[in-house]
Structure formats: C-alpha cells, structure tokens
Protein backbone atom coordinates (compact mmCIF):
# COMPACT_ATOMS: atom_id res chain seq x y z
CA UNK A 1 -26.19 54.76 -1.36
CA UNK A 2 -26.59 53.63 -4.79
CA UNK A 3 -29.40 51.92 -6.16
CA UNK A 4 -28.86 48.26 -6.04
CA UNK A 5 -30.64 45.18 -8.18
CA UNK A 6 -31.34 41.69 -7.00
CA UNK A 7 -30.17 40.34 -10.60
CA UNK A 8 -26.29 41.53 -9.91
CA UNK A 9 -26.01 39.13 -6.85
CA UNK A 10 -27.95 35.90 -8.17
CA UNK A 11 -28.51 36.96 -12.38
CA UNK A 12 -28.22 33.72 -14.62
CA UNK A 13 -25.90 31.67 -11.36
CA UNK A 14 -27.05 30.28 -7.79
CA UNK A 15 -26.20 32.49 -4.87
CA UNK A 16 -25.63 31.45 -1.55
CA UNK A 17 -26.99 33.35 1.19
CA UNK A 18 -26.26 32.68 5.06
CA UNK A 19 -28.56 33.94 8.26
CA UNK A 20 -27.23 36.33 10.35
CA UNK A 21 -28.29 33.66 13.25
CA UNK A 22 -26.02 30.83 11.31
CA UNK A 23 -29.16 28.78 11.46
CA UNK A 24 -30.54 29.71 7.99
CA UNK A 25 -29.70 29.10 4.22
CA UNK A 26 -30.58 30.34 1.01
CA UNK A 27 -29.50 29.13 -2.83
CA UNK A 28 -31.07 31.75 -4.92
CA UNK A 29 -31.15 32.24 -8.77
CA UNK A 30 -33.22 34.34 -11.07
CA UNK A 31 -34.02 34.78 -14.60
CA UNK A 32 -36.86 36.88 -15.68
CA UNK A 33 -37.64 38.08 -12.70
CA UNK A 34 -38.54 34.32 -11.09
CA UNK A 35 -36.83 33.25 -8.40
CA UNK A 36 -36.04 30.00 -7.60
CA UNK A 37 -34.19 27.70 -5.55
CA UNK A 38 -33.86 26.21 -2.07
CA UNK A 39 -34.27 27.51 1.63
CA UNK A 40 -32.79 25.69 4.82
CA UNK A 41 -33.09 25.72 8.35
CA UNK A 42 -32.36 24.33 11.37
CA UNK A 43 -34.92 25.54 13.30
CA UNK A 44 -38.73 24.93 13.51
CA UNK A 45 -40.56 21.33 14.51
CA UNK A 46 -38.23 18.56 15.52
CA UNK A 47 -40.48 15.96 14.64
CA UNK A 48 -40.70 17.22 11.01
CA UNK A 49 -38.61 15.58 8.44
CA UNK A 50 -38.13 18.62 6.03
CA UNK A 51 -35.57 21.15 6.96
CA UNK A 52 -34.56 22.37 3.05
CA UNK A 53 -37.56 22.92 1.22
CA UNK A 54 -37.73 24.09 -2.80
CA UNK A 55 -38.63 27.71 -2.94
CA UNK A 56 -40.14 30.11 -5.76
CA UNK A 57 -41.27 33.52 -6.08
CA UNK A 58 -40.55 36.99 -7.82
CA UNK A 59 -37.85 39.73 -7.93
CA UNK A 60 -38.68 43.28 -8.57
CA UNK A 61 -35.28 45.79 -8.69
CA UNK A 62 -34.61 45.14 -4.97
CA UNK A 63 -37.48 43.81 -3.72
CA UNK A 64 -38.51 39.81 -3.40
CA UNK A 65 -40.91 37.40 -2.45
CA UNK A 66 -40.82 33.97 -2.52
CA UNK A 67 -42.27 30.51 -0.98
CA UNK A 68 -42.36 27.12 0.19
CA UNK A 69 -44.35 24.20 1.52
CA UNK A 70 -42.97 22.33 4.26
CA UNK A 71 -44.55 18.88 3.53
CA UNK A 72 -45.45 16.29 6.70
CA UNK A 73 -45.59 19.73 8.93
CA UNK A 74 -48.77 20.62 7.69
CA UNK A 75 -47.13 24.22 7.12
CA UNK A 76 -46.44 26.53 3.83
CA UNK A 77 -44.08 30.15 4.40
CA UNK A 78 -43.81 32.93 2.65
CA UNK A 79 -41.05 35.85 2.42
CA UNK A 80 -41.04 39.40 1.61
CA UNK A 81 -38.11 41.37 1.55
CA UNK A 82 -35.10 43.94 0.43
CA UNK A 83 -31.68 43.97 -0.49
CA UNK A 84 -29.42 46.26 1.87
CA UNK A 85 -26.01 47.22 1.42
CA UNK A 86 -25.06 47.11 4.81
CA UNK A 87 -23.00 49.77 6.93
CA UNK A 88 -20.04 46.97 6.86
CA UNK A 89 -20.46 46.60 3.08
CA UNK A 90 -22.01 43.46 3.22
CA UNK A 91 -25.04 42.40 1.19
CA UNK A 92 -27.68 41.75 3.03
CA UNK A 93 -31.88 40.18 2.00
CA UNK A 94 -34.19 41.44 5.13
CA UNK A 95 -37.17 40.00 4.94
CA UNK A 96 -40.16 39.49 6.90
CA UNK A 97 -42.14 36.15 6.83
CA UNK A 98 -45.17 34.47 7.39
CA UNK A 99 -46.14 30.69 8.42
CA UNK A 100 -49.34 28.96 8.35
CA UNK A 101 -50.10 25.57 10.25
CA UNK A 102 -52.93 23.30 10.16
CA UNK A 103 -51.74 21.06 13.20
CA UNK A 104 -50.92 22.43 16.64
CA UNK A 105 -49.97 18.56 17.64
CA UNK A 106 -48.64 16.54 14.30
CA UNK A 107 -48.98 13.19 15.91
CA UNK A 108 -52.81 13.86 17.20
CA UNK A 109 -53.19 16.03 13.99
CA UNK A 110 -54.89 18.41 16.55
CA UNK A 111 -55.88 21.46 14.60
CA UNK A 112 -54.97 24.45 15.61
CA UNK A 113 -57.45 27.43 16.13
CA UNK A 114 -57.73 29.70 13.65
CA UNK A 115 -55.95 32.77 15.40
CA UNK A 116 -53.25 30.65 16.65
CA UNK A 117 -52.83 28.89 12.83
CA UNK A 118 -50.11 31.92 12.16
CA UNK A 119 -46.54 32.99 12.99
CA UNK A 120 -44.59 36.16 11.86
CA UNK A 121 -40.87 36.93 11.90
CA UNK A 122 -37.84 38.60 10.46
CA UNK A 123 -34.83 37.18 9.35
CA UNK A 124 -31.70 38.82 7.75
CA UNK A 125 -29.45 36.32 5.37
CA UNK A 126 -25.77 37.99 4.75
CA UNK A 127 -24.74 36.96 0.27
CA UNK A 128 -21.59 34.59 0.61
CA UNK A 129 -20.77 33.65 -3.07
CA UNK A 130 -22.05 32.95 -6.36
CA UNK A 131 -21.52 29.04 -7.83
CA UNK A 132 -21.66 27.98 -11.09
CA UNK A 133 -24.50 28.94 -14.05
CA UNK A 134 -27.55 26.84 -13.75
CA UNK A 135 -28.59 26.69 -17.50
C-alpha cells in the first residue's frame, strides 16, 4: 500500500468523516499541520447538553491527534490516531481515545475517584466528502 497523507483528504477544505457505528461525526480541516474543526456524537451522558464540541490538534503525514472539552459534563477527550486505506478502498481515521471526568453524578457534582475519573476506547470514522474551502 502506498504511503498516504492526512493533507490529501482534508488540505485547505472541511472533510466530513462518519463512524463506522453511525453514531459519530467528524468536520476536519488542516493547514500547517493544525487541525481543526468539530466532533459529534450521539452517545455519552444524556443529561449533558453538548453533543458537537469544537476540536483542535495536530497532523503529522498520517498520524493525528486532536481534542475537545465537553463543557457542563465536567469532561475534556482526546484522540490519537491513523489514516488506513481500507481493504474495501475506503478511507478510514482509527483512533484511540481518552476521557477524563470530574463528576461521577452531574446533578450531586459527586466526584469521582481518581481511578475511576478515566475511560478509553477506539473508534473508526469512514471519509465521506470534502465541502467547500474554509479561507
């Protein structure tokens, strides 16, 4: 398989990425290297008002990382992860992430123990398009 850069699937424009579960979303652009944009989901605490939150973060050739605060959840995330070009020829980012909350409870603003404070997962978004320059 070729080599493959980040920068020909989001340089300059806003790419739209889509979760493999249909419960993610990702608008993506880069220039210099700096990401930038906006990460959705359905999932995570109901009683939390924030479901897209503005991300930011770095691209290296195929590599990125990138993050986000969640506001009134009392919880920040942040993604590693590589481009694939997968078996099906799709584009694919696989990344592995990490969440920290303060609050176990947010309406007792309980706070969690430090060992439980931390959550870990995967996620695979599949590119869908390219929109319009962002300049």
């Amino acid at each position: 398989m070729d080599q493959m850069s980040l920068e020909s699937y989001i340089s300059n424009t806003t790419s739209f990425w889509e979760g493999a579960d249909g419960e993610s979303e990702l608008r993506l652009s880069i220039q210099d290297g700096i990401l930038k944009g906006e990460y959705t989901t359905s999932k995570g605490r109901i009683e939390a008002d924030t479901k897209t939150i503005e991300i930011c973060g770095y691209q290296n050739g195929e590599l990125v990382s990138f993050s986000g605060s969640w506001g009134k959840a009392h919880s920040v995330t942040a993604w590693v992860g590589r481009l694939n070009q997968e078996s099906d020829d799709r584009v694919s980012l696989n990344l592995q992430w990490l969440l920290a909350r303060e609050f176990g409870d947010l309406e007792t603003k309980k706070r969690k123990k430090l060992w439980e404070s931390f959550l870990s997962y995967h996620n695979k978004l599949y590119y869908v398009s390219q929109g319009g320059n962002d300049e």
